[in-house]
PDB file of N, CA and C in Angstrom:
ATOM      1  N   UNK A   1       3.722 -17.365  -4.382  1.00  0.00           N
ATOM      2  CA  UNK A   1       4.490 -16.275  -4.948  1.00  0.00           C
ATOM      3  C   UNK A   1       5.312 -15.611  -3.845  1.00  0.00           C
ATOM      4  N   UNK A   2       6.253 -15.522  -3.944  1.00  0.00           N
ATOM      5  CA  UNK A   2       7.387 -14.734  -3.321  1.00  0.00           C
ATOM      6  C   UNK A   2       7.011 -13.268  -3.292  1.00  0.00           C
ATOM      7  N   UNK A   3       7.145 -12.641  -2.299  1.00  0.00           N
ATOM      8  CA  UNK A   3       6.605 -10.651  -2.118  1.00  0.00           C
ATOM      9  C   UNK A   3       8.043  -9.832  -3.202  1.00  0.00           C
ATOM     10  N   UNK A   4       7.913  -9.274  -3.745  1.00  0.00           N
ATOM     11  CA  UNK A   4       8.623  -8.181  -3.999  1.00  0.00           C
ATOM     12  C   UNK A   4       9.564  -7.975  -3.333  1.00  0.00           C
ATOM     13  N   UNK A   5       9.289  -7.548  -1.955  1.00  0.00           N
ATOM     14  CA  UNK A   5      10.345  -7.169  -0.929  1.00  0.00           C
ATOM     15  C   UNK A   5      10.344  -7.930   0.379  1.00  0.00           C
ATOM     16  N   UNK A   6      11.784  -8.453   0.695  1.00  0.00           N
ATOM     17  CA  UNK A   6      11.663  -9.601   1.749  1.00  0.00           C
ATOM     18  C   UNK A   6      11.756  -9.297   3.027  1.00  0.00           C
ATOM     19  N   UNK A   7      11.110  -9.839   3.854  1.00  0.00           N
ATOM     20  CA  UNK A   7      11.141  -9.256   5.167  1.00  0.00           C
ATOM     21  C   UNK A   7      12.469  -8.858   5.594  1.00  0.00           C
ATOM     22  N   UNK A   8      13.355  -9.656   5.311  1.00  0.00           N
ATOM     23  CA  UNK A   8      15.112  -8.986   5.822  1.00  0.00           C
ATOM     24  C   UNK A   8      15.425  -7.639   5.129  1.00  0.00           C
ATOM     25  N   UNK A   9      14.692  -7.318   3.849  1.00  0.00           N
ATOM     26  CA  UNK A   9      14.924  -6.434   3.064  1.00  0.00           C
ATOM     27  C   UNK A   9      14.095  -4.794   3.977  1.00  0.00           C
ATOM     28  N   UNK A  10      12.558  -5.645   4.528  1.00  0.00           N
ATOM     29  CA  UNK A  10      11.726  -4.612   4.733  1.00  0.00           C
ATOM     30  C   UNK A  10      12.359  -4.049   6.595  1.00  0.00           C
ATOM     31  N   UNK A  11      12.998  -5.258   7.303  1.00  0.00           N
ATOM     32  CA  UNK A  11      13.450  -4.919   8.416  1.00  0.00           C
ATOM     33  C   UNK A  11      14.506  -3.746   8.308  1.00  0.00           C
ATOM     34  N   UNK A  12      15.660  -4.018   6.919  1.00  0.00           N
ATOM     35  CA  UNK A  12      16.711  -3.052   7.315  1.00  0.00           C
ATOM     36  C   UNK A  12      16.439  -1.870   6.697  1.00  0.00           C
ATOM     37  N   UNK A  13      15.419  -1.431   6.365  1.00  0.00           N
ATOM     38  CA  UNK A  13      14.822  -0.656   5.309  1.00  0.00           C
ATOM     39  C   UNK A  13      14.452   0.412   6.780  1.00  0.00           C
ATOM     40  N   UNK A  14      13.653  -0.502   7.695  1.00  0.00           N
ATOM     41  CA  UNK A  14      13.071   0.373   8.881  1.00  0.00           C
ATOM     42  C   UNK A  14      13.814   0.131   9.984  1.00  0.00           C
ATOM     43  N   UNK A  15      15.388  -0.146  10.125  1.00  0.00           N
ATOM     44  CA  UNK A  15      15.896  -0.277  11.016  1.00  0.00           C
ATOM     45  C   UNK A  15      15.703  -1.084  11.989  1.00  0.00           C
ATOM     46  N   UNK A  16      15.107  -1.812  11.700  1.00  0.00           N
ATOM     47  CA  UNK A  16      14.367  -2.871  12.880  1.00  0.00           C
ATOM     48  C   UNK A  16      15.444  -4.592  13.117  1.00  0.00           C
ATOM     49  N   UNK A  17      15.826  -4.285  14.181  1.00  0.00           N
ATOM     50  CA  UNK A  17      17.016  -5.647  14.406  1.00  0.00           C
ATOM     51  C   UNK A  17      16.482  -6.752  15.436  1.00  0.00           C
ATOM     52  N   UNK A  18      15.148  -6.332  14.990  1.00  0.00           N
ATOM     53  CA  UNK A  18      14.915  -7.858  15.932  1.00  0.00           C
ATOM     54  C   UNK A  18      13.423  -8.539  15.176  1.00  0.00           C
ATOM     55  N   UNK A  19      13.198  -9.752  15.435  1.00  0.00           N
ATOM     56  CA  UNK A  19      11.791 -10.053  15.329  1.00  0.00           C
ATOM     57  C   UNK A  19      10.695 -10.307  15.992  1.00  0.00           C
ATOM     58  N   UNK A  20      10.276  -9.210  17.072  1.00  0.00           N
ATOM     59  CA  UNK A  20       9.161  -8.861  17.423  1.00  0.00           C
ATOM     60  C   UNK A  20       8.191  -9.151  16.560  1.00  0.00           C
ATOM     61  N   UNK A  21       8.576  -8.259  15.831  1.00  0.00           N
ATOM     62  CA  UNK A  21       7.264  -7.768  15.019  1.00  0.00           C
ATOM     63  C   UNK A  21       6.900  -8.246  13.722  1.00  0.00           C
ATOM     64  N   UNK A  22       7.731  -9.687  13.664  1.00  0.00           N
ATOM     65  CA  UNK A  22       7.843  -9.782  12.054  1.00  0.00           C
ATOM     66  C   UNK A  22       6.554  -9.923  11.344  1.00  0.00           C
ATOM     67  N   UNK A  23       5.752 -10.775  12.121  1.00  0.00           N
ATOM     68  CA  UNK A  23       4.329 -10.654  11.816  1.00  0.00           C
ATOM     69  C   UNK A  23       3.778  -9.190  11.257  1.00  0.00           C
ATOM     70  N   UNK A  24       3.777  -8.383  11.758  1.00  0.00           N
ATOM     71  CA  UNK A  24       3.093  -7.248  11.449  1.00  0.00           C
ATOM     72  C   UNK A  24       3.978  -6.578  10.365  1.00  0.00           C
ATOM     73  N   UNK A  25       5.545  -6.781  10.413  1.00  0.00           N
ATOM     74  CA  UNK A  25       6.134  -6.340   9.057  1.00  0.00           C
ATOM     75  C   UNK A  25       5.988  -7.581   8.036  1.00  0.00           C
ATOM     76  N   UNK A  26       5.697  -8.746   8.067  1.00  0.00           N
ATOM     77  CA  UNK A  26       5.000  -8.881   6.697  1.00  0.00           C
ATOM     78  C   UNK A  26       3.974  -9.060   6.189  1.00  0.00           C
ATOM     79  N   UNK A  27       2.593  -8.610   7.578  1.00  0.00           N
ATOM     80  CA  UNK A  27       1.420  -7.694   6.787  1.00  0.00           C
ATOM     81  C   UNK A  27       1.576  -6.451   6.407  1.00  0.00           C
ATOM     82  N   UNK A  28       2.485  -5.886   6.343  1.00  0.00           N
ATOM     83  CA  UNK A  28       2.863  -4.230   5.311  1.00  0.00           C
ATOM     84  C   UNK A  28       3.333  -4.622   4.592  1.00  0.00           C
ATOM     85  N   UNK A  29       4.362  -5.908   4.311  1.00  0.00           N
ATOM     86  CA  UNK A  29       4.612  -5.963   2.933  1.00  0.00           C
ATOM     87  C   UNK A  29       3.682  -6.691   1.808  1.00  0.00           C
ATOM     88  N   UNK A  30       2.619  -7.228   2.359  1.00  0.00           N
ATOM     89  CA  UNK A  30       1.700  -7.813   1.510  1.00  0.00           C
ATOM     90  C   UNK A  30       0.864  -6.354   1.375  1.00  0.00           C
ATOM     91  N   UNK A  31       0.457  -5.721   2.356  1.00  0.00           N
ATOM     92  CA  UNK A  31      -0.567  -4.788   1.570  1.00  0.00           C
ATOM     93  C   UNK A  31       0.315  -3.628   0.951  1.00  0.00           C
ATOM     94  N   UNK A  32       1.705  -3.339   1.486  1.00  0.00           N
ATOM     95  CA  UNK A  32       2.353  -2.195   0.221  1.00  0.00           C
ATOM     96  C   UNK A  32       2.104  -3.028  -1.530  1.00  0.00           C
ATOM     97  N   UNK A  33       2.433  -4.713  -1.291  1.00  0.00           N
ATOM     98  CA  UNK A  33       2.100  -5.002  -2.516  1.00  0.00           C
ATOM     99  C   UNK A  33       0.866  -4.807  -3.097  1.00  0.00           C
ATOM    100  N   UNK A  34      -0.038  -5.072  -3.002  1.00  0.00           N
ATOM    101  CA  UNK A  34      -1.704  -5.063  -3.066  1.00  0.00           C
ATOM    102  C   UNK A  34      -2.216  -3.514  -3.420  1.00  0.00           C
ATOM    103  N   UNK A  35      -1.366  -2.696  -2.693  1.00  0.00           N
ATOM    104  CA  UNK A  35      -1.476  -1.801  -2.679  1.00  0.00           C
ATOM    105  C   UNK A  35      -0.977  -0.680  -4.525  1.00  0.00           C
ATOM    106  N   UNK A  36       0.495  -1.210  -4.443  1.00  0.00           N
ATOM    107  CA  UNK A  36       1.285  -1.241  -5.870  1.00  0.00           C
ATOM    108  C   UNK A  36       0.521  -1.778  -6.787  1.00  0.00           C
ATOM    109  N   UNK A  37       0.195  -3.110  -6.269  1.00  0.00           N
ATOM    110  CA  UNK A  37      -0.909  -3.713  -8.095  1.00  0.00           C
ATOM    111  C   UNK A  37      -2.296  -3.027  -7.771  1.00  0.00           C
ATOM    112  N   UNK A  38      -2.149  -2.718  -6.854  1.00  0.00           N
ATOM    113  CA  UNK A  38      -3.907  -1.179  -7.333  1.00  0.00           C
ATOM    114  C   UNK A  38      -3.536  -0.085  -8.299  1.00  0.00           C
ATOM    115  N   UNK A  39      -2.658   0.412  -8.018  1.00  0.00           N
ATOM    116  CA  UNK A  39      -2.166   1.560  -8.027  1.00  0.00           C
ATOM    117  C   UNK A  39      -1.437   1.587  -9.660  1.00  0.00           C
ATOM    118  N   UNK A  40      -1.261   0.227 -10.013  1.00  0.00           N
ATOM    119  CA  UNK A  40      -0.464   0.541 -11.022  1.00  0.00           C
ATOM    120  C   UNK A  40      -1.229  -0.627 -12.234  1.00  0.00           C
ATOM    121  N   UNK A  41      -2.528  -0.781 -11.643  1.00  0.00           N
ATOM    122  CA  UNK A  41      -3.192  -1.887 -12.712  1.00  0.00           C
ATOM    123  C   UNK A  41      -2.202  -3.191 -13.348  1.00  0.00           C
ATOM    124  N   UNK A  42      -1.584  -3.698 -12.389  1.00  0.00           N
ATOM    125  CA  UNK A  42      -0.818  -4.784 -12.719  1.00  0.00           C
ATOM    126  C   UNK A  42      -1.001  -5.718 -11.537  1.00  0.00           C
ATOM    127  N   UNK A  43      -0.934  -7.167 -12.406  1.00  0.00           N
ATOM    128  CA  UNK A  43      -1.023  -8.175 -11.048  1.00  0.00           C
ATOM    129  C   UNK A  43       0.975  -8.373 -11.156  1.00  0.00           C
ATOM    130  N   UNK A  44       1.968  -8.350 -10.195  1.00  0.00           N
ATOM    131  CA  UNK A  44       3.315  -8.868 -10.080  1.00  0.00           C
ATOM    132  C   UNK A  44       3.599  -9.893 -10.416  1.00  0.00           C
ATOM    133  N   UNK A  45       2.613 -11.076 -10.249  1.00  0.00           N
ATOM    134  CA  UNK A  45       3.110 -11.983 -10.455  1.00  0.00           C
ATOM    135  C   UNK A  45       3.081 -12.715 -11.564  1.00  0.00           C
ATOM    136  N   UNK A  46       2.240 -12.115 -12.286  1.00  0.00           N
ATOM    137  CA  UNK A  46       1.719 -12.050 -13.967  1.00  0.00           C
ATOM    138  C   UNK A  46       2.538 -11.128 -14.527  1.00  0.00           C
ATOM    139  N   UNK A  47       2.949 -10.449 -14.551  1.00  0.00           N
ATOM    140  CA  UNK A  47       3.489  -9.380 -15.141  1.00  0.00           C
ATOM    141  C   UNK A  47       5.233  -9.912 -14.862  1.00  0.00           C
ATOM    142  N   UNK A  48       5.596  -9.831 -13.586  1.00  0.00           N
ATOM    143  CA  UNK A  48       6.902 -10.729 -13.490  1.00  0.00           C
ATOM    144  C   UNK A  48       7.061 -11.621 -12.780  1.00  0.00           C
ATOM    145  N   UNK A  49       7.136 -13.073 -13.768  1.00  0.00           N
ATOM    146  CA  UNK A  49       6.790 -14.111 -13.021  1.00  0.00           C
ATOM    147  C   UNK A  49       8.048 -14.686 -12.705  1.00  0.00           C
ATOM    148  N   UNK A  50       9.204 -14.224 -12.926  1.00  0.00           N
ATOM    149  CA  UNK A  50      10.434 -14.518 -12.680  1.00  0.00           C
ATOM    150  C   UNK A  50      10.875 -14.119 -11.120  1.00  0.00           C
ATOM    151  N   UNK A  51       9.522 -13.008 -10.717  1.00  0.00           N
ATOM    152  CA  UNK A  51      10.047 -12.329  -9.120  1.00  0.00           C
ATOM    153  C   UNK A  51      10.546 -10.843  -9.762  1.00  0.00           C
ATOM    154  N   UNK A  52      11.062 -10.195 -10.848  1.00  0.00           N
ATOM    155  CA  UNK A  52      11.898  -9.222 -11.358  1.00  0.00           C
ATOM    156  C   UNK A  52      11.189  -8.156 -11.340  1.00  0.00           C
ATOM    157  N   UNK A  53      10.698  -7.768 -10.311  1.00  0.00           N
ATOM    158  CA  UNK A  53       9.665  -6.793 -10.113  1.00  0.00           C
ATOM    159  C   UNK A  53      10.466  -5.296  -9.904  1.00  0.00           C
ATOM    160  N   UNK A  54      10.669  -4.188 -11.204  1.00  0.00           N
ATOM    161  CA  UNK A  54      11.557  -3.058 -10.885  1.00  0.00           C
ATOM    162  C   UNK A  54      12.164  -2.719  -9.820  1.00  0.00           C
ATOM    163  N   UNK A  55      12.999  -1.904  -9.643  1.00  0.00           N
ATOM    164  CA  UNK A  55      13.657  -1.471  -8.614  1.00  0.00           C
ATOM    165  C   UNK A  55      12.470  -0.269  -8.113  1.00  0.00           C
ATOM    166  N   UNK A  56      12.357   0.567  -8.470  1.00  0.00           N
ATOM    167  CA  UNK A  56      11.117   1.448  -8.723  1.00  0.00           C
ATOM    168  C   UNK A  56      10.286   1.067  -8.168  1.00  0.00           C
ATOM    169  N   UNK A  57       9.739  -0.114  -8.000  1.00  0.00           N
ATOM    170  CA  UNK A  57       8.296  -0.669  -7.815  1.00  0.00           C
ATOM    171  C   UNK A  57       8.483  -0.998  -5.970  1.00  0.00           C
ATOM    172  N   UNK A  58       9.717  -1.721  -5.869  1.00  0.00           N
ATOM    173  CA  UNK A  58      10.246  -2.082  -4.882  1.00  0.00           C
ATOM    174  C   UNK A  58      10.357  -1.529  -3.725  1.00  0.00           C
ATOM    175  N   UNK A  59      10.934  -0.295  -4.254  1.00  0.00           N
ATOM    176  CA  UNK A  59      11.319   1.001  -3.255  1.00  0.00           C
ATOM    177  C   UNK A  59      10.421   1.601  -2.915  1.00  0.00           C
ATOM    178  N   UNK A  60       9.307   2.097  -3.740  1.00  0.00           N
ATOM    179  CA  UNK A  60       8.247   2.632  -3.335  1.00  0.00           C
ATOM    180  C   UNK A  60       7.357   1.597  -2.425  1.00  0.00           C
ATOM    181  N   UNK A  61       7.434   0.289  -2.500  1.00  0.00           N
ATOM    182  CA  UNK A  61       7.139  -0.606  -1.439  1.00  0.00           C
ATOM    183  C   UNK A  61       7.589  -0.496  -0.403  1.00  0.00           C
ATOM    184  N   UNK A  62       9.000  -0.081  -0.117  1.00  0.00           N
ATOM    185  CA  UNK A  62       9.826   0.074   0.829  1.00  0.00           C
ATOM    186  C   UNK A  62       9.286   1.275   2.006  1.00  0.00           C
ATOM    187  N   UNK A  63       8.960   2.435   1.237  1.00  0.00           N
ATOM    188  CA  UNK A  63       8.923   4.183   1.475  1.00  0.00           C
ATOM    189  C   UNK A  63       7.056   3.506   2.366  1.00  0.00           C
ATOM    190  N   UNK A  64       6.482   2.709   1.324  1.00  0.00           N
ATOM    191  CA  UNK A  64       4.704   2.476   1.947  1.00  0.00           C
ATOM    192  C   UNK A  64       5.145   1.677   3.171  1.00  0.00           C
ATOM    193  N   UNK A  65       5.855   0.732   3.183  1.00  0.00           N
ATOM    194  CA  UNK A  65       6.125  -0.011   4.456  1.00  0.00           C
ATOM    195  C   UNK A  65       6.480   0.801   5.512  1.00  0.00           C
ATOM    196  N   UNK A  66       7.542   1.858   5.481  1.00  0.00           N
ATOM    197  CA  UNK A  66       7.900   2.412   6.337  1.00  0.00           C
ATOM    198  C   UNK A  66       7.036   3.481   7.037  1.00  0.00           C
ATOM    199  N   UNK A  67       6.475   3.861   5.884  1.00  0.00           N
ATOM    200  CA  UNK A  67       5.084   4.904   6.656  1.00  0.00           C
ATOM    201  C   UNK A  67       4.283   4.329   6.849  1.00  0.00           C
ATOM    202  N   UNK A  68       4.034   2.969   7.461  1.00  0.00           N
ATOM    203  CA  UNK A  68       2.326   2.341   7.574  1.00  0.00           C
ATOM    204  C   UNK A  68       3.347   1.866   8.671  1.00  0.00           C
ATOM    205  N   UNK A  69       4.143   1.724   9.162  1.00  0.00           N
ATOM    206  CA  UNK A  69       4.838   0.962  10.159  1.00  0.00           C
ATOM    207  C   UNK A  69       5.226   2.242  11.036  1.00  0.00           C
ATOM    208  N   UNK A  70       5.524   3.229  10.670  1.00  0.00           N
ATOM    209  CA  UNK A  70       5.598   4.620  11.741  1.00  0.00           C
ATOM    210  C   UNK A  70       4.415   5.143  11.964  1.00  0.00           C
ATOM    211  N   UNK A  71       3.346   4.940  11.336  1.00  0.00           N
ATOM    212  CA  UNK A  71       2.216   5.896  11.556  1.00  0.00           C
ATOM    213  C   UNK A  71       1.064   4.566  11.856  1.00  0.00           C
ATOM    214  N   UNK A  72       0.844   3.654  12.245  1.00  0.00           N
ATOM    215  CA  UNK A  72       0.144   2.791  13.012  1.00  0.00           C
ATOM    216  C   UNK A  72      -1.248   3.035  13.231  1.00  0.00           C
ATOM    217  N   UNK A  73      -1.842   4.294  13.518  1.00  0.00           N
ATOM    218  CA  UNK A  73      -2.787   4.538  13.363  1.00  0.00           C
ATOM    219  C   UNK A  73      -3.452   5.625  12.856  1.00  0.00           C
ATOM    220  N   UNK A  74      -4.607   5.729  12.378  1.00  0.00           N
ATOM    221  CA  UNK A  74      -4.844   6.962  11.285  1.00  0.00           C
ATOM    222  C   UNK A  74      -5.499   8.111  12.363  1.00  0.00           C
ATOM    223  N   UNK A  75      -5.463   8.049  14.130  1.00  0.00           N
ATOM    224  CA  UNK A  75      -5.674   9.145  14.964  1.00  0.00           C
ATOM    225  C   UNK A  75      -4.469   9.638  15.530  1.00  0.00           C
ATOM    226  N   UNK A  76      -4.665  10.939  15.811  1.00  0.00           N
ATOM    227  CA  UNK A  76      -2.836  11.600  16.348  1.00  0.00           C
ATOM    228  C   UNK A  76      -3.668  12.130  17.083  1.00  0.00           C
ATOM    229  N   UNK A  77      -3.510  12.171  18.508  1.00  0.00           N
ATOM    230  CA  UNK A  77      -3.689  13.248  19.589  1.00  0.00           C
ATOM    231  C   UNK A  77      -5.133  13.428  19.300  1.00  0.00           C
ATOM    232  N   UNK A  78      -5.867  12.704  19.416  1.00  0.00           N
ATOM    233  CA  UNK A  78      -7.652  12.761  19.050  1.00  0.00           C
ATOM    234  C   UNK A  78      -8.340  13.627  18.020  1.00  0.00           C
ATOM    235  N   UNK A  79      -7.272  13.821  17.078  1.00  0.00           N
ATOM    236  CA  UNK A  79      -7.300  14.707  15.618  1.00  0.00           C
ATOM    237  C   UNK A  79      -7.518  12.937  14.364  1.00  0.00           C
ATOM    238  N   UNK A  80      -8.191  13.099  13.666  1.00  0.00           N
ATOM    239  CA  UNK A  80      -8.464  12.014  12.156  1.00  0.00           C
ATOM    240  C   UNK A  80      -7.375  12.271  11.315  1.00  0.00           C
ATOM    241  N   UNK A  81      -6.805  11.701  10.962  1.00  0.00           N
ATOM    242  CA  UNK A  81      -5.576  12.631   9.749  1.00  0.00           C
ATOM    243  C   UNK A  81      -5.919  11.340   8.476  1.00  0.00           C
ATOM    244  N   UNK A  82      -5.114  12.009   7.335  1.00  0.00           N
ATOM    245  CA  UNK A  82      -5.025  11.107   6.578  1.00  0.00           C
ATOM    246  C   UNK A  82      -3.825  10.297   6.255  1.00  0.00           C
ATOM    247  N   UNK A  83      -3.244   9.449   6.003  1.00  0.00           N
ATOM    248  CA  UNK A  83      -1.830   9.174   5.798  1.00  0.00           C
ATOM    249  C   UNK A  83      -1.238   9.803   4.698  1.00  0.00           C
ATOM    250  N   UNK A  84      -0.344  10.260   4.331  1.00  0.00           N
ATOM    251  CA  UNK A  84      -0.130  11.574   3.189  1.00  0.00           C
ATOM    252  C   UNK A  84       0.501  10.754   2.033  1.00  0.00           C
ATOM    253  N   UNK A  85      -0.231  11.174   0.920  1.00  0.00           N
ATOM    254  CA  UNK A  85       0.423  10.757  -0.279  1.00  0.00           C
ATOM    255  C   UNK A  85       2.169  11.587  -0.942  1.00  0.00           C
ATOM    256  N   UNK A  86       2.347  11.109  -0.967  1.00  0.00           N
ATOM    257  CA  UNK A  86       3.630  11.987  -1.339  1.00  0.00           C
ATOM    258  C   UNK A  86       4.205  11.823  -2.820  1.00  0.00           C
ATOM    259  N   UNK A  87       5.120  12.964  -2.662  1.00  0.00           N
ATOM    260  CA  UNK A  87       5.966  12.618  -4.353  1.00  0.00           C
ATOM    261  C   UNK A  87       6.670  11.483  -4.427  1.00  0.00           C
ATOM    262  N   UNK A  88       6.953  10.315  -3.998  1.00  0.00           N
ATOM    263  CA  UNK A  88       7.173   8.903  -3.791  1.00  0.00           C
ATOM    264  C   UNK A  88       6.407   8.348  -4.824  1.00  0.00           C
ATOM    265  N   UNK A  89       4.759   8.448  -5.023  1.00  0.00           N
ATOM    266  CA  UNK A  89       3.807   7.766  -5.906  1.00  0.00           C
ATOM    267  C   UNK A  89       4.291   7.912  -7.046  1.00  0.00           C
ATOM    268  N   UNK A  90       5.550   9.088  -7.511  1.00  0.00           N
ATOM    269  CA  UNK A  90       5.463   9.238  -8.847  1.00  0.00           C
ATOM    270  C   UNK A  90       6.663   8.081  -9.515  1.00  0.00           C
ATOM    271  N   UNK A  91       7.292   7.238  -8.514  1.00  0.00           N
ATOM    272  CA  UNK A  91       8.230   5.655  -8.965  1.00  0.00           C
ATOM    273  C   UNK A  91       6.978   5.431  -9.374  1.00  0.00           C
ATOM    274  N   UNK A  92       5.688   4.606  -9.029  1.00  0.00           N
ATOM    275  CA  UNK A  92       5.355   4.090 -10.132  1.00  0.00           C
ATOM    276  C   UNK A  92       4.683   4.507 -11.838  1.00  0.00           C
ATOM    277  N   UNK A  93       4.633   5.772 -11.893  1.00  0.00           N
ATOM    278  CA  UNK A  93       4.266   6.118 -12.935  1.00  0.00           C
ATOM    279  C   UNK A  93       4.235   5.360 -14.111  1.00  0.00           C
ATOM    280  N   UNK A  94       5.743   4.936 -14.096  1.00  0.00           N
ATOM    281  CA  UNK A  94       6.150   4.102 -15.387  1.00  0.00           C
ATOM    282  C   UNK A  94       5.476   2.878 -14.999  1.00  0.00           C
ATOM    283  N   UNK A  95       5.236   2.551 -14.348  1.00  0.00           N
ATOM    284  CA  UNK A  95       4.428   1.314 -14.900  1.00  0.00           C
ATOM    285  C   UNK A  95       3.100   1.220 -14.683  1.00  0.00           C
ATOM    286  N   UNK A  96       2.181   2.086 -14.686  1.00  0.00           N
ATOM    287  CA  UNK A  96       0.603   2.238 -14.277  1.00  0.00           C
ATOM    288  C   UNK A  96       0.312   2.363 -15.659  1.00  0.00           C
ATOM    289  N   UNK A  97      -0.864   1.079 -15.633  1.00  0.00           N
ATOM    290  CA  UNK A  97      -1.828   0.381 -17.011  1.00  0.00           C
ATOM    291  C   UNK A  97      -2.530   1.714 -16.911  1.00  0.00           C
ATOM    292  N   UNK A  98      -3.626   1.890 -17.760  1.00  0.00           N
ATOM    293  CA  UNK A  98      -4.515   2.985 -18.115  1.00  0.00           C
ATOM    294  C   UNK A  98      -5.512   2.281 -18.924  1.00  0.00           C
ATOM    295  N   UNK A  99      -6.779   1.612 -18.539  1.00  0.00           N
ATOM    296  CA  UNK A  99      -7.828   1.205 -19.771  1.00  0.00           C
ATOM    297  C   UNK A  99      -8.667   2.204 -19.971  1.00  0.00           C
TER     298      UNK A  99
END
């Protein structure tokens, strides 16, 4: 299965013009996905098996990539923090199952 969002997509998303790091940007884009089909009780690739995975769904993949790729680790200055949920979560609304 093809990701949602493609690494060329997730590089210019975070400004990033080289491939250092591509490895580690497309373990954020597998767990922003993983993350989305938690979050929204859908498997992607069942649900759109064409790849046609919202714009909505996408972007908010985009916004998780970029904050798991700036914030690297969950200690700041020997303080625990949490990574912050934001009003971002509310793109997926529309599509979160409910059993």
């Amino acid at each position: 299965m093809a990701e949602p969002v493609t690494l060329e997509e997730a590089r210019l998303h975070l400004r990033v013009d080289h491939t250092d790091e591509d490895a580690l940007i497309g373990s954020l884009i597998i767990a922003a996905r993983e993350l989305a089909e938690h979050e929204t009780g859908r498997v992607f690739s069942t649900d759109w098996p064409a790849g046609d995975v919202p714009a909505s769904i996408r972007q908010w993949m985009l916004l998780t990539i970029g904050t798991l790729y700036a914030n690297r680790e969950t200690l700041v200055q020997g303080q625990q923090t949490e990574l912050p949920r934001s009003v971002c979560d509310g793109l997926l609304d529309p599509w979160r199952t409910y059993t």
